[in-house]
N, C-alpha and C. Protein backbone atom coordinates (compact mmCIF):
# COMPACT_ATOMS: atom_id res chain seq x y z
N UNK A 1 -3.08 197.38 67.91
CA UNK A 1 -3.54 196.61 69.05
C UNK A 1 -4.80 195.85 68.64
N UNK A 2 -5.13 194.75 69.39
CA UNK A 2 -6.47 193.82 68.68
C UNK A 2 -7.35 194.20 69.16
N UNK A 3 -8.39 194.27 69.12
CA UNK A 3 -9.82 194.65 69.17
C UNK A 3 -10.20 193.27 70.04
N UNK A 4 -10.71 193.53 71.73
CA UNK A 4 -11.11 192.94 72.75
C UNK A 4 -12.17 193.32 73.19
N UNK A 5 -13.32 192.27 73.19
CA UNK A 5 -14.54 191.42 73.61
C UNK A 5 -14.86 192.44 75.07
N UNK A 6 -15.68 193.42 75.15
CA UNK A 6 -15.81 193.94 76.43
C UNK A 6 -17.50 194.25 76.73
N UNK A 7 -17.92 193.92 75.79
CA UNK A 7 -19.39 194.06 76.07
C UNK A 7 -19.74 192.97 76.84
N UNK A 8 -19.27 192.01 77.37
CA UNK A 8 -19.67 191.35 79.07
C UNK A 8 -18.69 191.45 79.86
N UNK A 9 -18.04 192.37 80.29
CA UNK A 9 -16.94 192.23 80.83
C UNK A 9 -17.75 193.25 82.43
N UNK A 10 -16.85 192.44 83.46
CA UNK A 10 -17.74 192.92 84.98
C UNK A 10 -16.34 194.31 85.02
N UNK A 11 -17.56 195.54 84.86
CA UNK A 11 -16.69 196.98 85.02
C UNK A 11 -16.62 197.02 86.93
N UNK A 12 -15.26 197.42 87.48
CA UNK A 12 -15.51 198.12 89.11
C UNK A 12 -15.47 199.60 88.60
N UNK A 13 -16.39 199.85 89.36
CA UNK A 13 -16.58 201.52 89.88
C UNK A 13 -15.70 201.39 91.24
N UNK A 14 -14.88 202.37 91.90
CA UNK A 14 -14.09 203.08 93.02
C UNK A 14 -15.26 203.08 94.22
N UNK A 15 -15.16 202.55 95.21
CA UNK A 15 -16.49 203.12 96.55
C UNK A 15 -15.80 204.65 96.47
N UNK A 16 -14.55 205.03 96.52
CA UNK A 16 -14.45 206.87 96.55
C UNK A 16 -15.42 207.43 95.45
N UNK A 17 -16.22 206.52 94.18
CA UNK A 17 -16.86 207.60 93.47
C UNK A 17 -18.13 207.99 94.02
N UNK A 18 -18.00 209.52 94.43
CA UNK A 18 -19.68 210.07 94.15
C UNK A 18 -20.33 210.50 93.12
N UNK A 19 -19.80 210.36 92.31
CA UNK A 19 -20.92 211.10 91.25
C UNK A 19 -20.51 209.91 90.08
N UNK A 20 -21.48 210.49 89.14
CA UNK A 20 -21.84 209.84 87.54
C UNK A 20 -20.44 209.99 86.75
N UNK A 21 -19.54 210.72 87.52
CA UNK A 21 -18.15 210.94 86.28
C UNK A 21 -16.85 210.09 87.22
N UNK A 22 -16.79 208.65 86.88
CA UNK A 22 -16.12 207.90 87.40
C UNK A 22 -15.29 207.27 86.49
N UNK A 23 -14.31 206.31 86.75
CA UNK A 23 -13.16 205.49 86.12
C UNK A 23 -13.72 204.33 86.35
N UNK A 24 -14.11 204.01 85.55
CA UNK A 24 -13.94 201.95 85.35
C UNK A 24 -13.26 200.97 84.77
N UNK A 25 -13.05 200.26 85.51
CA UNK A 25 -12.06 199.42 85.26
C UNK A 25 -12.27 197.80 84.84
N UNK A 26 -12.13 196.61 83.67
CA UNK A 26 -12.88 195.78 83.79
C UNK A 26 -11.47 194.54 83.84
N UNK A 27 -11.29 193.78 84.06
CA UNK A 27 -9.92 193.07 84.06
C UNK A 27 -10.29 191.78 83.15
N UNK A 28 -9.81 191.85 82.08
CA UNK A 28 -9.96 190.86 80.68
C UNK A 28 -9.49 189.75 80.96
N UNK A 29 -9.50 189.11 80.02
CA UNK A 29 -8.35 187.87 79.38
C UNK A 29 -7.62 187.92 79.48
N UNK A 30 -5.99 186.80 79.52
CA UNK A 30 -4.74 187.28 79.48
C UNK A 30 -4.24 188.47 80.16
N UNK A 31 -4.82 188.55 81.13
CA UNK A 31 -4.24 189.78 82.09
C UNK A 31 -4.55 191.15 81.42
N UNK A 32 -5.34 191.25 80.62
CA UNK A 32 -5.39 192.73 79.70
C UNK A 32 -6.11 193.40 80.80
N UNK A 33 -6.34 194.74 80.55
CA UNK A 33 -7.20 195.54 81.65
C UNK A 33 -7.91 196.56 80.80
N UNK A 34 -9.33 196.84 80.82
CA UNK A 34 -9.81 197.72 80.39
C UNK A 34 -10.40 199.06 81.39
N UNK A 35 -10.06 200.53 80.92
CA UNK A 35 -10.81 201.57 81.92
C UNK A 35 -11.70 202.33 80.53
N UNK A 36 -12.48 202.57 81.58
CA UNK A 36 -13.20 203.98 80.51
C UNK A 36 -13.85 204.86 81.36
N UNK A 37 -14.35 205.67 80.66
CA UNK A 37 -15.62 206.66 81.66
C UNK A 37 -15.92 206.02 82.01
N UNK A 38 -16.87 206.10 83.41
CA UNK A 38 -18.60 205.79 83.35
C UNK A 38 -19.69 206.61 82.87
N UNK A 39 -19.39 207.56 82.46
CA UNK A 39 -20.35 208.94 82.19
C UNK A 39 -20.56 208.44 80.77
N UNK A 40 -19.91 208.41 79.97
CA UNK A 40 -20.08 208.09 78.85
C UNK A 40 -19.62 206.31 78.19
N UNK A 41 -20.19 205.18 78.44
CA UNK A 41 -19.51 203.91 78.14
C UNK A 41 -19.93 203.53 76.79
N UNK A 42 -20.36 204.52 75.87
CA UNK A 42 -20.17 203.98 74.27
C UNK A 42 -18.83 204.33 73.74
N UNK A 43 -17.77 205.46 74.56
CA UNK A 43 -16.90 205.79 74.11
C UNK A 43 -15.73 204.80 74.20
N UNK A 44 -15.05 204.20 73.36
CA UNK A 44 -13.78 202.96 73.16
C UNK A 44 -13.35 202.92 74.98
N UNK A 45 -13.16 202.03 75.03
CA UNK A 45 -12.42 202.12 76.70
C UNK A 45 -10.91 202.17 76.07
N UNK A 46 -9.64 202.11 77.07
CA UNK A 46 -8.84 202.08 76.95
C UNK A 46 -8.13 201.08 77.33
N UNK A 47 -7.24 200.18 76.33
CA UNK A 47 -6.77 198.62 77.05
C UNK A 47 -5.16 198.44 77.32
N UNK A 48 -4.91 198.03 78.50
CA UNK A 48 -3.26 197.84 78.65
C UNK A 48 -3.32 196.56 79.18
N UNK A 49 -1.91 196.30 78.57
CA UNK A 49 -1.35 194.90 79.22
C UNK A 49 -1.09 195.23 80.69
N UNK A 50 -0.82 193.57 81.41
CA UNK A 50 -0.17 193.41 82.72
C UNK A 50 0.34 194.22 82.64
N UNK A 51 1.56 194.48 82.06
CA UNK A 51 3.13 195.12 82.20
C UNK A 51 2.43 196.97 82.43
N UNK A 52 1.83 197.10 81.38
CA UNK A 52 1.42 198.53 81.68
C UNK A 52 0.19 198.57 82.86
N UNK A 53 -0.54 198.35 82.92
CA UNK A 53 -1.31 198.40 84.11
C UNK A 53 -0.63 198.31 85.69
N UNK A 54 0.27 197.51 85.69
CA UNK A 54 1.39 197.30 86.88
C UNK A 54 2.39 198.55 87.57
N UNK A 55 2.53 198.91 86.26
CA UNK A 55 3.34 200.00 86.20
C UNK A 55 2.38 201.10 86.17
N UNK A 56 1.63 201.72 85.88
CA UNK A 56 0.20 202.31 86.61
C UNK A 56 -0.40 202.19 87.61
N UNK A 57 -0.62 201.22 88.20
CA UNK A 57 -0.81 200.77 89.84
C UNK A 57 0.27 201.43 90.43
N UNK A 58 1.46 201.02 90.04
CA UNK A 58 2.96 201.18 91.24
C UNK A 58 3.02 202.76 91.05
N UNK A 59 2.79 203.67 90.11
CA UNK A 59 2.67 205.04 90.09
C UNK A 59 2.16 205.58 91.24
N UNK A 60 0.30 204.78 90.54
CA UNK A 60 -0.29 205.52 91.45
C UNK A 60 -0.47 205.09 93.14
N UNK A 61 0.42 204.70 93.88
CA UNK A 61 0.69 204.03 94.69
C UNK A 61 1.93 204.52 95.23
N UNK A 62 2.96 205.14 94.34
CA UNK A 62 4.04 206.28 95.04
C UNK A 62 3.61 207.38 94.72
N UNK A 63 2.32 207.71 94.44
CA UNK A 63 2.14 209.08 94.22
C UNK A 63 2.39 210.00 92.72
N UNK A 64 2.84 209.34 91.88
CA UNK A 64 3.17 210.24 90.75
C UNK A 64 2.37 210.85 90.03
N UNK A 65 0.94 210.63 90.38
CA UNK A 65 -0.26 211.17 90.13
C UNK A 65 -0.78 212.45 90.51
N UNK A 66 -0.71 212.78 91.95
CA UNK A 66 -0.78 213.44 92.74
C UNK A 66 -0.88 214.76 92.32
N UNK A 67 -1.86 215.97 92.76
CA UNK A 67 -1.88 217.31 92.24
C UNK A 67 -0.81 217.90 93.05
N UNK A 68 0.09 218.48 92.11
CA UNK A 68 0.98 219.42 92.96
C UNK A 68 0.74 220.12 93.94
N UNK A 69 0.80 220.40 95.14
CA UNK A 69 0.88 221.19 96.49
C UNK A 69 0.99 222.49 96.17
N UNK A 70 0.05 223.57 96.17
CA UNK A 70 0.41 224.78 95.79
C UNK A 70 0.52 225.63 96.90
């Protein structure tokens, strides 16, 4: 995968986060999408295309995420 430009890239934080250990998300070029910690942002973020990010949205959006009901 190519190595993408993210040191100006505008990260969202979630309004659901309370604390310092959050998911960010920064939306690139060419539709790419970057997440990483927020607790730690020297660590590589992680980058997906449209196609995968879409299909991650629509997951988490029927639920396939979801902690099992015990």
């Amino acid at each position: 995968m190519p190595e993408y430009e993210i040191s100006h890239a505008a990260w969202i934080t979630s309004r659901a986060c309370n604390n310092s250990a959050c998911v960010q998300v920064a939306h690139l070029p060419g539709g790419m999408v970057a997440v990483r910690d927020s607790k730690d942002t020297a660590k590589p973020a992680h980058i997906f295309d449209s196609a995968e990010w879409a299909a991650f949205v629509s997951g988490v959006k029927a639920g396939e995420f979801d902690a099992p009901q015990c």
